[in-house]
PDB file of N, CA and C in Angstrom:
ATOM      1  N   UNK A   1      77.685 133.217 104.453  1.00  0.00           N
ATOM      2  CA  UNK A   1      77.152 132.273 103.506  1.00  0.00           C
ATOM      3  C   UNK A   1      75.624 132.288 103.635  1.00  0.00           C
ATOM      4  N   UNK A   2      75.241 132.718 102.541  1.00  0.00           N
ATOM      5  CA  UNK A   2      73.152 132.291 102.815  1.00  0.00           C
ATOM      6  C   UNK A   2      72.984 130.546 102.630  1.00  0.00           C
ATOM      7  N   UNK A   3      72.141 130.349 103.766  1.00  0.00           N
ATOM      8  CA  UNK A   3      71.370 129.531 103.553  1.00  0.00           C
ATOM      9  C   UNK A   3      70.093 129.826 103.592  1.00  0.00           C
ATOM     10  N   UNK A   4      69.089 128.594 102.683  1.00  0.00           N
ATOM     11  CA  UNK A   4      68.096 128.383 102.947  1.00  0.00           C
ATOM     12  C   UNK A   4      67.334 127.690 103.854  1.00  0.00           C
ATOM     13  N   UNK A   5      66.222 127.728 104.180  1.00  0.00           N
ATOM     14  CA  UNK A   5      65.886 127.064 104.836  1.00  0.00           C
ATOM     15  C   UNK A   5      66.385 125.098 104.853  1.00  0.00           C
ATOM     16  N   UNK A   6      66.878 124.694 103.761  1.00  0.00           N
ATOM     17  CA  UNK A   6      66.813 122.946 103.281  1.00  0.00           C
ATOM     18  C   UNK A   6      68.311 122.735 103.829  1.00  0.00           C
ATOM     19  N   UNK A   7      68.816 124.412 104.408  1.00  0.00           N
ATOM     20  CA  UNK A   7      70.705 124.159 104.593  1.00  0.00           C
ATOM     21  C   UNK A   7      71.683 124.354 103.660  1.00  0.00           C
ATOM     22  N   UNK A   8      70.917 124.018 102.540  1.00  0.00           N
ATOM     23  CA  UNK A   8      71.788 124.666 101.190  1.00  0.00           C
ATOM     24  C   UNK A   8      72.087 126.237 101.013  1.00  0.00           C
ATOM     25  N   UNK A   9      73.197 126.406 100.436  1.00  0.00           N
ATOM     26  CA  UNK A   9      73.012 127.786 100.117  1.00  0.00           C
ATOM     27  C   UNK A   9      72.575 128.170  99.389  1.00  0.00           C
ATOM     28  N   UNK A  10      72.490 129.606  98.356  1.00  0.00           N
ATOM     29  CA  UNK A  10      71.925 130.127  97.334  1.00  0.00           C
ATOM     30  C   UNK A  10      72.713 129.857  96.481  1.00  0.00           C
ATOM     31  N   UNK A  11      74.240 129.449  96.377  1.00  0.00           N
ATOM     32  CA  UNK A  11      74.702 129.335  95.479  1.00  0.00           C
ATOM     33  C   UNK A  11      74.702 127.493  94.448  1.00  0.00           C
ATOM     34  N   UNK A  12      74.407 127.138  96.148  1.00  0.00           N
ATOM     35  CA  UNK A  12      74.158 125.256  96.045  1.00  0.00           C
ATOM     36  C   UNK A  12      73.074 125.386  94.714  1.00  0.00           C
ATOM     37  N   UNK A  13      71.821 125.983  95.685  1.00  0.00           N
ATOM     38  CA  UNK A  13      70.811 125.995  94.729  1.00  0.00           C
ATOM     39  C   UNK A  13      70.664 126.577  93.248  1.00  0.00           C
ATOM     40  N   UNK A  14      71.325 127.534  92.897  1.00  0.00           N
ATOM     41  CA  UNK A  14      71.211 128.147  91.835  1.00  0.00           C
ATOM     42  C   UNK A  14      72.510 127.375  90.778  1.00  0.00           C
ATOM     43  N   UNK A  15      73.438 126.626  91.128  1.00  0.00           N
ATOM     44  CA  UNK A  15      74.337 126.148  90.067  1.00  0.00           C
ATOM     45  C   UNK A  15      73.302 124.377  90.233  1.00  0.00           C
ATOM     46  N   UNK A  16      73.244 124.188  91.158  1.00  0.00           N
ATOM     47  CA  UNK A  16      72.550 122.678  91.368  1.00  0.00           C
ATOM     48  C   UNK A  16      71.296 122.209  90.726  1.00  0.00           C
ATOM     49  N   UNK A  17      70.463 123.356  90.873  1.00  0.00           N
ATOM     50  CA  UNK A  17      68.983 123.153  90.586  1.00  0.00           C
ATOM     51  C   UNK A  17      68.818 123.916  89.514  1.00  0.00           C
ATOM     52  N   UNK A  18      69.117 125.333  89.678  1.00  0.00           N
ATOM     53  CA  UNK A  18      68.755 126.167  88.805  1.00  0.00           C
ATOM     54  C   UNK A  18      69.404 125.943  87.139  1.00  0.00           C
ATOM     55  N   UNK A  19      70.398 125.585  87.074  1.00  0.00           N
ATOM     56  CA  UNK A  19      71.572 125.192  86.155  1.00  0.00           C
ATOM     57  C   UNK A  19      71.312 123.716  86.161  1.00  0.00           C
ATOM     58  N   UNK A  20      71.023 123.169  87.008  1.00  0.00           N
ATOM     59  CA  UNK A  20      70.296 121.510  86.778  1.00  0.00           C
ATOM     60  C   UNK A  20      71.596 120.829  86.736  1.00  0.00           C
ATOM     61  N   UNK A  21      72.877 120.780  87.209  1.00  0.00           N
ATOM     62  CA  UNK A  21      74.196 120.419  87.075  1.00  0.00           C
ATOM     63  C   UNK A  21      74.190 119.462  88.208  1.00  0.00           C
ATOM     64  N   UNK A  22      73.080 119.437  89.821  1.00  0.00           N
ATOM     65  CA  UNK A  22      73.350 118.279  90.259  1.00  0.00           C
ATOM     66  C   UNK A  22      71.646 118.434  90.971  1.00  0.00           C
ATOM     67  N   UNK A  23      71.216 118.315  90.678  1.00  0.00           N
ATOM     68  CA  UNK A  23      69.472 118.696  91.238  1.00  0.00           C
ATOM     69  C   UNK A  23      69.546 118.344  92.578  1.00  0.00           C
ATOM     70  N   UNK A  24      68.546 119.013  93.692  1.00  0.00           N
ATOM     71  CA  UNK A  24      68.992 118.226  94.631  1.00  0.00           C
ATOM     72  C   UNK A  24      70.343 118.192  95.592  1.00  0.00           C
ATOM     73  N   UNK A  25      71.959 118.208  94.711  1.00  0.00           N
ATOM     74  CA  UNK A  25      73.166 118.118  95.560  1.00  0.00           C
ATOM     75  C   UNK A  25      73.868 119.315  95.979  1.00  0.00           C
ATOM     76  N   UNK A  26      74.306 118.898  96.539  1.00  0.00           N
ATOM     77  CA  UNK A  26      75.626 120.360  96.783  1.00  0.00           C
ATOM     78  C   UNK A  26      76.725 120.815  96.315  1.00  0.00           C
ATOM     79  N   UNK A  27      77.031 119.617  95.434  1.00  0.00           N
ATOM     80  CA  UNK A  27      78.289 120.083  94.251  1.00  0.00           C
ATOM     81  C   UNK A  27      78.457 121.384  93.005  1.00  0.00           C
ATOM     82  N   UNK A  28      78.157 122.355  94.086  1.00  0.00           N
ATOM     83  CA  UNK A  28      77.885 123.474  93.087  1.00  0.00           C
ATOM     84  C   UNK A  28      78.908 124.146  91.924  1.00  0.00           C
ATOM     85  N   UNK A  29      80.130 122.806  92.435  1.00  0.00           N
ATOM     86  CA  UNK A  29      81.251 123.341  91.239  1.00  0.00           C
ATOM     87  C   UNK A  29      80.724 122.940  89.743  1.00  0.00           C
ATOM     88  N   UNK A  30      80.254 121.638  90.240  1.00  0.00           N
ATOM     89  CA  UNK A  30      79.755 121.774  88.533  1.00  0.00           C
ATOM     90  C   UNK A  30      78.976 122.540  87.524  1.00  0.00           C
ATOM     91  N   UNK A  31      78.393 123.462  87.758  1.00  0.00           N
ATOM     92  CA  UNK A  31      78.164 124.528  87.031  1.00  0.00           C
ATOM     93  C   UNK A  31      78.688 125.701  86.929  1.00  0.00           C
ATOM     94  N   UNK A  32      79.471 125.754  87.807  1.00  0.00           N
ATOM     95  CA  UNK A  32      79.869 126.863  88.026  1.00  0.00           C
ATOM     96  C   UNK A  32      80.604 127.662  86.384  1.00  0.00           C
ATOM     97  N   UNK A  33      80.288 128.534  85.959  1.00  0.00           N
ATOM     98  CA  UNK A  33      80.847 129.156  84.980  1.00  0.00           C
ATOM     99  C   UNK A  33      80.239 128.239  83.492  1.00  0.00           C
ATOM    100  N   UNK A  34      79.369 127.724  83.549  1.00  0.00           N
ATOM    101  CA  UNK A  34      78.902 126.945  82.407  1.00  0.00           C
ATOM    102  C   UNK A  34      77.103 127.651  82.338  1.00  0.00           C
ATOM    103  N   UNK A  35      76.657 127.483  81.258  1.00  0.00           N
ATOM    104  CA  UNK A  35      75.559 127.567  80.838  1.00  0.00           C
ATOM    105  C   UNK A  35      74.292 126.610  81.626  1.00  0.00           C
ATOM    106  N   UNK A  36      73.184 127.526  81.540  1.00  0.00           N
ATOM    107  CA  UNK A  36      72.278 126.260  82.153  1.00  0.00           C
ATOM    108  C   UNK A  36      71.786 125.079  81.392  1.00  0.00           C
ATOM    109  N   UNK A  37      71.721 123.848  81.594  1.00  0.00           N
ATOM    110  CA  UNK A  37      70.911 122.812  80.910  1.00  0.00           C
ATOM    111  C   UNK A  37      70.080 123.172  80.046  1.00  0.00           C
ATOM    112  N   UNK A  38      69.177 124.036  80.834  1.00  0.00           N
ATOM    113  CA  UNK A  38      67.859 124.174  80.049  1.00  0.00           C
ATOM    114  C   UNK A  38      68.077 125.964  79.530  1.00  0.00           C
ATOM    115  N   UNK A  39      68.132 126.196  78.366  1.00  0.00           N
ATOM    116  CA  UNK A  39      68.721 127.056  77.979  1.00  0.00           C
ATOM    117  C   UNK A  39      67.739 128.280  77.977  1.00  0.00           C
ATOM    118  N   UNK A  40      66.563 127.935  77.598  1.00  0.00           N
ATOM    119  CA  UNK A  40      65.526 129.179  77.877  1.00  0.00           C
ATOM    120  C   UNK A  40      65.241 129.234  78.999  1.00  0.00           C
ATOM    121  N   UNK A  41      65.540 128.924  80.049  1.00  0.00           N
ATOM    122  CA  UNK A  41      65.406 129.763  81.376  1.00  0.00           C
ATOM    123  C   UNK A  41      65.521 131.126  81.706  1.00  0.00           C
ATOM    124  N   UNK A  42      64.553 131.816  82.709  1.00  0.00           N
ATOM    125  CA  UNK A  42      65.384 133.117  83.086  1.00  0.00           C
ATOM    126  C   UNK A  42      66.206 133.220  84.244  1.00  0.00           C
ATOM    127  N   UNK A  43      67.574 133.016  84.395  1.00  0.00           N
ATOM    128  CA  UNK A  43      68.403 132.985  84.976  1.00  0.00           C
ATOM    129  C   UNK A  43      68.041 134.151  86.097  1.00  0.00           C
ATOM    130  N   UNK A  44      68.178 134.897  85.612  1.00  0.00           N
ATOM    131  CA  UNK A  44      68.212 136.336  86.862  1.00  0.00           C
ATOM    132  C   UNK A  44      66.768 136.148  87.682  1.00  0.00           C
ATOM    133  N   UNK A  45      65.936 135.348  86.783  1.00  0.00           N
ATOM    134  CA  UNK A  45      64.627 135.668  87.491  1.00  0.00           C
ATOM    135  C   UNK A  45      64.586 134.538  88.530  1.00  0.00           C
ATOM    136  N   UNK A  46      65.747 133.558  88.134  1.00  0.00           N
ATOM    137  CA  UNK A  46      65.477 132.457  89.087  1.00  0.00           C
ATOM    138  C   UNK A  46      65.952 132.590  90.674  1.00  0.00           C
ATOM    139  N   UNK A  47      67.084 133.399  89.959  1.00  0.00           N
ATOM    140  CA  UNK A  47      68.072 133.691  91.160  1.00  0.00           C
ATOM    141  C   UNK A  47      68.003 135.011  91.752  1.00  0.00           C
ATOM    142  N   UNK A  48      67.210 135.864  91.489  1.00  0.00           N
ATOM    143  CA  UNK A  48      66.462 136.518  92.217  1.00  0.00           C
ATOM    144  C   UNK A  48      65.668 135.670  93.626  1.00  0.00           C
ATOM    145  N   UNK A  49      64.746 135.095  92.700  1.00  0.00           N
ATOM    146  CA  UNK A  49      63.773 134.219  93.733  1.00  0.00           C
ATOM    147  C   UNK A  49      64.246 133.615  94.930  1.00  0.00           C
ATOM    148  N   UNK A  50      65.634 133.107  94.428  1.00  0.00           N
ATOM    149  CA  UNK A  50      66.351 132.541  95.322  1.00  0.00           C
ATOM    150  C   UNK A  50      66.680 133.026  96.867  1.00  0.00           C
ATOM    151  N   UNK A  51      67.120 134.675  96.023  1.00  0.00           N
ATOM    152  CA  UNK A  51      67.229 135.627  97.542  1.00  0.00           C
ATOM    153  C   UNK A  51      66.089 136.132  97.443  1.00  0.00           C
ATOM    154  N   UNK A  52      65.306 136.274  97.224  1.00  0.00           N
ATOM    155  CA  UNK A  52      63.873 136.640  97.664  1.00  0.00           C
ATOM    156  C   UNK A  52      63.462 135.579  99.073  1.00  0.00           C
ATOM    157  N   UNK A  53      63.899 134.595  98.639  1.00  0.00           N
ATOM    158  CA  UNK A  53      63.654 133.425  99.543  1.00  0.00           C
ATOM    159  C   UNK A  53      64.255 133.088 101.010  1.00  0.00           C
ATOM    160  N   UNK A  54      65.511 133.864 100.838  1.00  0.00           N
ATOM    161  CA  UNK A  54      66.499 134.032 101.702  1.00  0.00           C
ATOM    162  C   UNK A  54      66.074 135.099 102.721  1.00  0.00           C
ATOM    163  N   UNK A  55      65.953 136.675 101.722  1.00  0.00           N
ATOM    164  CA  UNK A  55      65.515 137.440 102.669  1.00  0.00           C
ATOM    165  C   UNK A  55      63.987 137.298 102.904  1.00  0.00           C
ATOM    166  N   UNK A  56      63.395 136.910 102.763  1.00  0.00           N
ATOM    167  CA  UNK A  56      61.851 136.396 103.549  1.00  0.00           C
ATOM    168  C   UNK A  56      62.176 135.565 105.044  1.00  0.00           C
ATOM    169  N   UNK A  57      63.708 134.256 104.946  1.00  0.00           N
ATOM    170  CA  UNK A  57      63.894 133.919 105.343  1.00  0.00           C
ATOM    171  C   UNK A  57      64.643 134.503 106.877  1.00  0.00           C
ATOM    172  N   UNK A  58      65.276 135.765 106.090  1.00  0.00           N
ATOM    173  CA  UNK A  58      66.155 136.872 106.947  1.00  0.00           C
ATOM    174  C   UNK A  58      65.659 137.635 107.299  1.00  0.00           C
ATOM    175  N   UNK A  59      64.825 138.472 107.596  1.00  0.00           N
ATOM    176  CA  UNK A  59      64.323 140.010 107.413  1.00  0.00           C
ATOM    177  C   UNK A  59      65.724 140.580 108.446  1.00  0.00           C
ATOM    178  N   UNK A  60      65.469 140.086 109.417  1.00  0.00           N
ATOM    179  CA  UNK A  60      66.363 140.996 110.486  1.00  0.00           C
ATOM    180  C   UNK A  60      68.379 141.638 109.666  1.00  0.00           C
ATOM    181  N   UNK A  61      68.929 140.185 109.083  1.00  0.00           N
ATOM    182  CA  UNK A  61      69.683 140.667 108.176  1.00  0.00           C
ATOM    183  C   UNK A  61      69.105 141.517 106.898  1.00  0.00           C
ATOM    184  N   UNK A  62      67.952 141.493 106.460  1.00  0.00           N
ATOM    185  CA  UNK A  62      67.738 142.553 105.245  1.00  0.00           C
ATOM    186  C   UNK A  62      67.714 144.028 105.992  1.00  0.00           C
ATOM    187  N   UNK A  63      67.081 143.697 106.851  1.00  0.00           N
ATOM    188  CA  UNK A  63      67.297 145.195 107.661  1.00  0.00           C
ATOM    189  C   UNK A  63      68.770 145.980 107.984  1.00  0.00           C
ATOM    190  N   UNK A  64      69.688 144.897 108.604  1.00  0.00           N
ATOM    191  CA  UNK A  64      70.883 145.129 108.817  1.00  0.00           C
ATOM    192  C   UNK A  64      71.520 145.943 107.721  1.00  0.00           C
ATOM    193  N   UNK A  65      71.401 144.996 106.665  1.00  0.00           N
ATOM    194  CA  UNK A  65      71.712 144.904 105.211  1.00  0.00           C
ATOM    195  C   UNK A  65      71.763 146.437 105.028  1.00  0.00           C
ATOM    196  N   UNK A  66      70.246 147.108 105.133  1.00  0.00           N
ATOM    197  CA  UNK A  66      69.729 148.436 104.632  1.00  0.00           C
ATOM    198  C   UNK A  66      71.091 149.417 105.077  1.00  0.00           C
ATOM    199  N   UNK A  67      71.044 149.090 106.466  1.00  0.00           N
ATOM    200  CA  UNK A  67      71.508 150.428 107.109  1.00  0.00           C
ATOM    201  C   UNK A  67      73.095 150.428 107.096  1.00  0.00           C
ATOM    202  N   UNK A  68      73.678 149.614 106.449  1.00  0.00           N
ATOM    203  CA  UNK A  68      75.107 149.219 106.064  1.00  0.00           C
ATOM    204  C   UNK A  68      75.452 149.656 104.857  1.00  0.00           C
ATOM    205  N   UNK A  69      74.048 149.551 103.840  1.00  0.00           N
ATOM    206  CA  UNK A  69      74.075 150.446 102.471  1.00  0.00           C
ATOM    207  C   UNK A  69      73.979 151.884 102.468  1.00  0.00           C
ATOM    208  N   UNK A  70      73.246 152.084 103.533  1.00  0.00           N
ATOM    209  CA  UNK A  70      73.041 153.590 103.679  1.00  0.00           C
ATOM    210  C   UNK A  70      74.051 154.219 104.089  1.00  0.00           C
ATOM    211  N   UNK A  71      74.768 153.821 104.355  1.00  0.00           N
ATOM    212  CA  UNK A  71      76.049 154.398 104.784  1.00  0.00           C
ATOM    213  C   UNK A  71      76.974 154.417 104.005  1.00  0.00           C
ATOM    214  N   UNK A  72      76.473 153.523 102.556  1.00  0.00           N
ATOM    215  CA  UNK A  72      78.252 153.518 101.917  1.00  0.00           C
ATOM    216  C   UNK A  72      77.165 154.128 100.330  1.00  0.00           C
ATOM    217  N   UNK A  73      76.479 155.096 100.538  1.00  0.00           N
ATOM    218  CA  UNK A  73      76.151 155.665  99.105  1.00  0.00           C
ATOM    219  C   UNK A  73      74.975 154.705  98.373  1.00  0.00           C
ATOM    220  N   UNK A  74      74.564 154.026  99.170  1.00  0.00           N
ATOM    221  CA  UNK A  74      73.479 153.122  98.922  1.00  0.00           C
ATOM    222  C   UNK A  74      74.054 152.324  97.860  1.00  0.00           C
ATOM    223  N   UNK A  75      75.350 151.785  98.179  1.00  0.00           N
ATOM    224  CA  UNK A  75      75.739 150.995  96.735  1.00  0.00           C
ATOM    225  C   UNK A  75      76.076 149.953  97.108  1.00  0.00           C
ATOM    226  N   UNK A  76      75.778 148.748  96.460  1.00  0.00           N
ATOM    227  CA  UNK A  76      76.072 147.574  97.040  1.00  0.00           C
ATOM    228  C   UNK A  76      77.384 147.137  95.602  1.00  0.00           C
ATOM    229  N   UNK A  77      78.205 145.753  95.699  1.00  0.00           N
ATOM    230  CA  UNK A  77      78.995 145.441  95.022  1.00  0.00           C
ATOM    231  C   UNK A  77      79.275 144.065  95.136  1.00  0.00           C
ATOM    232  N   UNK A  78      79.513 143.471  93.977  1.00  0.00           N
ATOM    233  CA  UNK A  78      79.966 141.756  93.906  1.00  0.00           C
ATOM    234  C   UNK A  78      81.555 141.760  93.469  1.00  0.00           C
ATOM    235  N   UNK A  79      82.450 141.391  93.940  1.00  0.00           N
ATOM    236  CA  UNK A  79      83.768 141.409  93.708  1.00  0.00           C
ATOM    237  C   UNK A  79      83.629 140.232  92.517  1.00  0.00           C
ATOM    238  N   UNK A  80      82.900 139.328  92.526  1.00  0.00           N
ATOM    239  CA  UNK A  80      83.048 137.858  91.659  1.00  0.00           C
ATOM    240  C   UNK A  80      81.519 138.310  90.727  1.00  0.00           C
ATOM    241  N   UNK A  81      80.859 139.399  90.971  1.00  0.00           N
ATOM    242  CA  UNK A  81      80.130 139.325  89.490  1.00  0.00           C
ATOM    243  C   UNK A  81      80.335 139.329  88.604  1.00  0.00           C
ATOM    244  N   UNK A  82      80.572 139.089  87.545  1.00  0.00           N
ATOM    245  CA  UNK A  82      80.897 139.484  86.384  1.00  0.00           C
ATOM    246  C   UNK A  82      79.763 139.593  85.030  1.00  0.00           C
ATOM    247  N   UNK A  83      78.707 138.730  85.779  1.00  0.00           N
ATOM    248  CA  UNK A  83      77.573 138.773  84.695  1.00  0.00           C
ATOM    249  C   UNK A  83      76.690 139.720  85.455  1.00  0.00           C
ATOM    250  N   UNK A  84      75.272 139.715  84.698  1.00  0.00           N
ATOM    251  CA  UNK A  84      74.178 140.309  85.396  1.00  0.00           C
ATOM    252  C   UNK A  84      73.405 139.912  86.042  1.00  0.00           C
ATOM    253  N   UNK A  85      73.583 138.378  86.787  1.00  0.00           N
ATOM    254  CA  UNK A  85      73.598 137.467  87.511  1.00  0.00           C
ATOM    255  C   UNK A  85      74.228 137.516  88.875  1.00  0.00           C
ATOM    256  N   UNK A  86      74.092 138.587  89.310  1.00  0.00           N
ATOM    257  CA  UNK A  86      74.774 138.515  90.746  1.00  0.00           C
ATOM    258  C   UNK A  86      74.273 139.010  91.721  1.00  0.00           C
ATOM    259  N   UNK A  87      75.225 138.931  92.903  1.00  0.00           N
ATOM    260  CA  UNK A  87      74.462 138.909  94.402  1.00  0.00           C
ATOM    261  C   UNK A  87      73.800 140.083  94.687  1.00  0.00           C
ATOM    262  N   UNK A  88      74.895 141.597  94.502  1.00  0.00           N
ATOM    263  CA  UNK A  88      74.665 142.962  94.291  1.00  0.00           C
ATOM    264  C   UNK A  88      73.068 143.032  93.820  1.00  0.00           C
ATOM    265  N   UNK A  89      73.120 142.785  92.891  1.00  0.00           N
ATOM    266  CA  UNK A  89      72.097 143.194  91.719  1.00  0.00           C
ATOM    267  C   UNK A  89      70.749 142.469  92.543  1.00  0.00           C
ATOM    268  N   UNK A  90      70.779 141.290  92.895  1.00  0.00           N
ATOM    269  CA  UNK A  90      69.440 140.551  93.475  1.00  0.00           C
ATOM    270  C   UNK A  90      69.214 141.590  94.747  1.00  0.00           C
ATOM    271  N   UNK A  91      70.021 141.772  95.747  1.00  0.00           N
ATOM    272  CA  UNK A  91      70.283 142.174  97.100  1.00  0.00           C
ATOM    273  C   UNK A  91      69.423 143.557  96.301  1.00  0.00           C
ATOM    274  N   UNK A  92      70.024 144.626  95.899  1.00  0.00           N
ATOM    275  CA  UNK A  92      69.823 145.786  95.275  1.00  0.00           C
ATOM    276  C   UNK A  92      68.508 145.854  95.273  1.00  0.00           C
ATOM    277  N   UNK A  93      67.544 145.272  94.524  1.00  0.00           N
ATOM    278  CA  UNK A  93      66.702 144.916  93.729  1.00  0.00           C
ATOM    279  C   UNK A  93      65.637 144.579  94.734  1.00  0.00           C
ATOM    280  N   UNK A  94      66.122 143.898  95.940  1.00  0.00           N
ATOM    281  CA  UNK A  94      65.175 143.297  97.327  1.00  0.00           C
ATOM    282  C   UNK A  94      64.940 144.585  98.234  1.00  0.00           C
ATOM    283  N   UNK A  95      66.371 145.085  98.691  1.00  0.00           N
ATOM    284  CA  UNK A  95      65.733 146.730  99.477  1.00  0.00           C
ATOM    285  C   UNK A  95      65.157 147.456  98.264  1.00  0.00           C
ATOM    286  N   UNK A  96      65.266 147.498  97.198  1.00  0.00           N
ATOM    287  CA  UNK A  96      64.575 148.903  96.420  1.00  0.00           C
ATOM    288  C   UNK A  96      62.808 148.551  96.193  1.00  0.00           C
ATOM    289  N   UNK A  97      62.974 147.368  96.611  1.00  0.00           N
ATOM    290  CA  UNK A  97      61.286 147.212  96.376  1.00  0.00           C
ATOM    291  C   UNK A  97      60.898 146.765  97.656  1.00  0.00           C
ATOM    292  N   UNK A  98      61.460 147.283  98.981  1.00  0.00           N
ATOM    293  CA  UNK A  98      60.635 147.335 100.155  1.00  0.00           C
ATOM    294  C   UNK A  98      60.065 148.517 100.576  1.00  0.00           C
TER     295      UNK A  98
END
């Protein structure tokens, strides 16, 4: 599970805050699978940031991270992605620009 530094996870934060469904709480079911509040947001860009935030927070797991990808074809995968909003894709996106 990522947390952030506040104890929340990335997912707390990104259905809670980011999606604005409980600002602040941890009830991250309520957004879950719904649209954000604020509709012109950039979603991916938020939740990027999010693990940007995480691995700043991690390095030693981003490192881990690397050499676990390197081994499987440099491919990472979200079993529950289904949008272009997902963990893969942020993670991906964090080693390719180190």
């Amino acid at each position: 599970m990522a947390k952030l530094d506040d104890g929340r996870t990335v997912e707390m934060h990104y259905q809670c805050d980011v999606k604005a469904y409980d600002p602040g709480g941890v009830n991250w079911r309520l957004g879950k699978g719904k649209p954000p509040k604020d509709t012109s947001l950039d979603l991916y860009g938020a939740y990027k940031a999010l693990w940007d935030r995480w691995a700043a927070l991690n390095p030693n797991l981003i490192a881990e991270l690397r050499v676990h990808v390197s081994t499987h074809d440099n491919r990472l995968s979200d079993l529950f992605g289904t949008t272009p909003i997902s963990q893969a894709r942020a993670l991906a996106d964090i080693l390719n620009a180190l």
